[in-house]
C-alpha atoms as a PDB file:
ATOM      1  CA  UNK A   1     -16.379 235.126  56.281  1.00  0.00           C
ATOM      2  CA  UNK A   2     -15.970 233.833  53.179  1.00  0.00           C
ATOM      3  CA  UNK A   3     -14.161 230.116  52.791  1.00  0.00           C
ATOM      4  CA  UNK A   4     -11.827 228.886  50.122  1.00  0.00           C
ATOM      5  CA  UNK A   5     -11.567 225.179  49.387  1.00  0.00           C
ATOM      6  CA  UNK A   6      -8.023 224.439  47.256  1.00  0.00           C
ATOM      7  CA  UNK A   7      -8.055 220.876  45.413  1.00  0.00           C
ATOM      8  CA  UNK A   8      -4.787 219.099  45.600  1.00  0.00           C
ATOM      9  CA  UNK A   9      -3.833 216.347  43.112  1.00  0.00           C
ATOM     10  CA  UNK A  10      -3.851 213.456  44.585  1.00  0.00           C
ATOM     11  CA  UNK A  11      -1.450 211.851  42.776  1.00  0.00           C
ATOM     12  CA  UNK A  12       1.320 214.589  42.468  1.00  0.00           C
ATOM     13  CA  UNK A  13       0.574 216.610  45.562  1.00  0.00           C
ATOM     14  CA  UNK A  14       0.427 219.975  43.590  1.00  0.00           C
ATOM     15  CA  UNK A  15      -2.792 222.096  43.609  1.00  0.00           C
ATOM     16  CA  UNK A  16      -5.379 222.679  41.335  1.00  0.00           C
ATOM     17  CA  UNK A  17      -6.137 225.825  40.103  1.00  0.00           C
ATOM     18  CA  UNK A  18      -9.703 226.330  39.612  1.00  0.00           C
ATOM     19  CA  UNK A  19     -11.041 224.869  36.668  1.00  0.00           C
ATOM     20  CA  UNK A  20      -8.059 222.816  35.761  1.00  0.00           C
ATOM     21  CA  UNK A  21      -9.171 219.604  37.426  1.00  0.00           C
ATOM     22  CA  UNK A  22     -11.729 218.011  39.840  1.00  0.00           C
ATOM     23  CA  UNK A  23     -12.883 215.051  41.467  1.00  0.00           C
ATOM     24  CA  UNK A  24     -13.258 211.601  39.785  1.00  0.00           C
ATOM     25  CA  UNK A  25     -15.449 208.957  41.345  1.00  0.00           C
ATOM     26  CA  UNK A  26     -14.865 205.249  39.906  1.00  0.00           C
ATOM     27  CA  UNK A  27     -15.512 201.941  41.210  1.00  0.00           C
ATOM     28  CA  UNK A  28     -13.703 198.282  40.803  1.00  0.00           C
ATOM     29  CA  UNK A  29     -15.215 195.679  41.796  1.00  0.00           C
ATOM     30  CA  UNK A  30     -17.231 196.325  44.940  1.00  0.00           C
ATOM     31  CA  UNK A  31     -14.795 198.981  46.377  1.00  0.00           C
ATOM     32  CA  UNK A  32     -15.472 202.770  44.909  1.00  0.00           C
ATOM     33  CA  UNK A  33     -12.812 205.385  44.809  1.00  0.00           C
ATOM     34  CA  UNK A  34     -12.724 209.352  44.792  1.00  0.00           C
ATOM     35  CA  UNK A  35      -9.516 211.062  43.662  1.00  0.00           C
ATOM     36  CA  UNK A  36      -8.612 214.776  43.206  1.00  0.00           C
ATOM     37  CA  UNK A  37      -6.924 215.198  39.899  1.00  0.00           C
ATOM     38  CA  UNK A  38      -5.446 217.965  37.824  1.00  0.00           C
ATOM     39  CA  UNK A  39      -7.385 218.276  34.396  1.00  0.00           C
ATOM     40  CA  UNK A  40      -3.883 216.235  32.539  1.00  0.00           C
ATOM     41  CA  UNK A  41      -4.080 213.417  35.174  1.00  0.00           C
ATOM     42  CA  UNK A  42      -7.998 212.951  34.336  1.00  0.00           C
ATOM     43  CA  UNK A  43      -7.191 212.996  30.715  1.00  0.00           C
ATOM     44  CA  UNK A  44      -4.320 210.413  31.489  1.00  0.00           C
ATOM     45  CA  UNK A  45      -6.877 208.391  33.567  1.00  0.00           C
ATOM     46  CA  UNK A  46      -9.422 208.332  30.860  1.00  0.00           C
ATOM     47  CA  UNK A  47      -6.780 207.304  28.611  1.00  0.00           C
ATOM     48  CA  UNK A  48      -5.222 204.375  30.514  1.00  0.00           C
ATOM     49  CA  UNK A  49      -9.105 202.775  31.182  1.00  0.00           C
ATOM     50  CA  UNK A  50     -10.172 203.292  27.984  1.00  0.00           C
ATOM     51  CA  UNK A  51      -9.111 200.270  26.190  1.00  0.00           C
ATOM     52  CA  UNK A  52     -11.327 198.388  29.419  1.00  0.00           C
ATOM     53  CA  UNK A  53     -14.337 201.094  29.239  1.00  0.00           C
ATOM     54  CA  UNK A  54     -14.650 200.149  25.085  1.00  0.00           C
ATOM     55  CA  UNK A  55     -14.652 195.948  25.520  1.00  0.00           C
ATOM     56  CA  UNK A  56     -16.993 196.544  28.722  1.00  0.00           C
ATOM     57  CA  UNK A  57     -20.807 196.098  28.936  1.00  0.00           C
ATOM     58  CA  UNK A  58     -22.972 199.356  30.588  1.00  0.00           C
ATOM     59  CA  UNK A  59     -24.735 198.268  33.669  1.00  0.00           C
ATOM     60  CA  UNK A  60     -28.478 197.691  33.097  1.00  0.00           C
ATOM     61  CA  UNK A  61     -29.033 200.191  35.915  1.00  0.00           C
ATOM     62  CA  UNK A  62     -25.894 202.007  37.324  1.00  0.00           C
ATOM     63  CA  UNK A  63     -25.510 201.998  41.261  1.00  0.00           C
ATOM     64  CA  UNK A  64     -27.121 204.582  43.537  1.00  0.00           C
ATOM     65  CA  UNK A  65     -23.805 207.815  43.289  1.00  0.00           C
ATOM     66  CA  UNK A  66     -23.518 210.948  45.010  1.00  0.00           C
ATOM     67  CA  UNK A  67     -22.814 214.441  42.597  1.00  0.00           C
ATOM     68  CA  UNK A  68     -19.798 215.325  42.702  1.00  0.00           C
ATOM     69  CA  UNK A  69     -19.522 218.544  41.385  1.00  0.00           C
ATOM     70  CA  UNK A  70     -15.695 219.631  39.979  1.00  0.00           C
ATOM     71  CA  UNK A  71     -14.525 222.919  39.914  1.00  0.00           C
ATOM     72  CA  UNK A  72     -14.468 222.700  36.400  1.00  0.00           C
ATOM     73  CA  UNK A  73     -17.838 222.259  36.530  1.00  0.00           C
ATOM     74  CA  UNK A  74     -18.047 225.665  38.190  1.00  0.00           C
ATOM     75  CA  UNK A  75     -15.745 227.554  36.729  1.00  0.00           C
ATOM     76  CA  UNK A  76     -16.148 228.868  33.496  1.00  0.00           C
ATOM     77  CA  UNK A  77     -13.935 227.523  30.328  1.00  0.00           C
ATOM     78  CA  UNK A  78     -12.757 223.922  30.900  1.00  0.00           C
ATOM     79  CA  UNK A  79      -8.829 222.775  30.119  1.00  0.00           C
ATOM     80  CA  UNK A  80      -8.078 220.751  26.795  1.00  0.00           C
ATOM     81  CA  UNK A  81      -7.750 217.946  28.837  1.00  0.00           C
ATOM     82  CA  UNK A  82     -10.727 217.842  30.380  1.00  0.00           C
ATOM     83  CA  UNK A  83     -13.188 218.864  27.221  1.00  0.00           C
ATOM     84  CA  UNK A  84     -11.311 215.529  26.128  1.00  0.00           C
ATOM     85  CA  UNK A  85     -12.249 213.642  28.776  1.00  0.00           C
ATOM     86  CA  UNK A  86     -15.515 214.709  28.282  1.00  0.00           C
ATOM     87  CA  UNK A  87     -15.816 214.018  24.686  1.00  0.00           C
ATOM     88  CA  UNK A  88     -14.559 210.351  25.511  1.00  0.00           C
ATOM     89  CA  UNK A  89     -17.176 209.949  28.340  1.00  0.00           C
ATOM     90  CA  UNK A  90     -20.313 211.629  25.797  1.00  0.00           C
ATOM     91  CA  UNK A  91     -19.214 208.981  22.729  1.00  0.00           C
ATOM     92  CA  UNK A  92     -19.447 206.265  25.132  1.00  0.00           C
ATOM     93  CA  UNK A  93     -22.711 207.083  25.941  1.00  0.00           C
ATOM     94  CA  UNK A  94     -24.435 208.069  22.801  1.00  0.00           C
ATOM     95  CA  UNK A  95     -23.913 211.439  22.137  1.00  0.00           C
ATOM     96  CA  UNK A  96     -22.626 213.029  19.272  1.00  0.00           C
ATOM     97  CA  UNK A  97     -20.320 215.047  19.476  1.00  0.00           C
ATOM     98  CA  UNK A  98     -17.510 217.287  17.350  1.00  0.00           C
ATOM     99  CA  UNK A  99     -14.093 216.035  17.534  1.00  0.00           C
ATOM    100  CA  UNK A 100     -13.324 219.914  17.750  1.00  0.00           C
ATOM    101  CA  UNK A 101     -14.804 223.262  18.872  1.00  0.00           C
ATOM    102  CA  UNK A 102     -17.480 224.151  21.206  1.00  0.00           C
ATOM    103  CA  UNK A 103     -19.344 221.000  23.498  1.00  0.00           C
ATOM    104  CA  UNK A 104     -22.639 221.255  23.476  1.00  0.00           C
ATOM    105  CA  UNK A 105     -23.932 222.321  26.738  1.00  0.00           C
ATOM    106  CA  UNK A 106     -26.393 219.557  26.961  1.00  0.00           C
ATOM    107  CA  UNK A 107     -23.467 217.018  27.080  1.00  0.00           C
ATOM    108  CA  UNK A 108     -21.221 219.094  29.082  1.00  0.00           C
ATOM    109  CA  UNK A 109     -24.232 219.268  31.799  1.00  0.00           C
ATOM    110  CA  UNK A 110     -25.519 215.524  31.289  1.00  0.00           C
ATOM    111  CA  UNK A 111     -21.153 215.055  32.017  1.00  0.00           C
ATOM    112  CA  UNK A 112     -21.355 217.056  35.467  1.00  0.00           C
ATOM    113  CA  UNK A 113     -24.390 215.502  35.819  1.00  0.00           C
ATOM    114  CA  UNK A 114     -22.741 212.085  36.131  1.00  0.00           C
ATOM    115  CA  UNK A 115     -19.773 213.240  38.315  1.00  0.00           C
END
């Protein structure tokens, strides 16, 4: 028997079709923080921290995290917003990438890599 697991935004109670959204982990302070999130809400979350990502410093070394893998990360061709969110996330840590077209798939895996 074969089992189907169906995301559900967490923040509008709608679900997620597969690869239109995914799990985000993120921490404040000492309390960390999964949410389930259509691709436009993680898009709208990258946007609102953003301002706070750009004036912060990188940890020397970056806490001990579990992989969480998205099902955008597993389903083929990824949403607007989330190739956006995952230009955002590459610039802030190094990479080069175009502001258009194809990701390279060395960012998009060093991305799932980090969720």
């Amino acid at each position: 028997m074969v089992s189907q697991v169906v995301l559900v935004d967490d923040l509008t109670g709608a679900p997620i079709a597969a690869g239109r959204g995914g799990t985000v982990s993120f921490s404040v302070g000492d309390d960390a923080y999964e949410i389930d999130l259509s691709a436009a809400n993680i898009g709208h979350l990258h946007r609102a921290l953003a301002p706070f990502v750009d004036a912060a410093r990188p940890l020397s070394e970056a806490p001990a995290r579990s992989r969480v893998t998205s099902i955008a990360a597993s389903a083929g061709r990824k949403s607007p917003e989330m190739l956006a969110a995952i230009r955002h996330w590459a610039r802030r840590h190094g990479y080069e990438v175009p502001r258009s077209g194809r990701v390279p798939a060395d960012v998009q895996a060093a991305y799932d890599a980090a969720h």
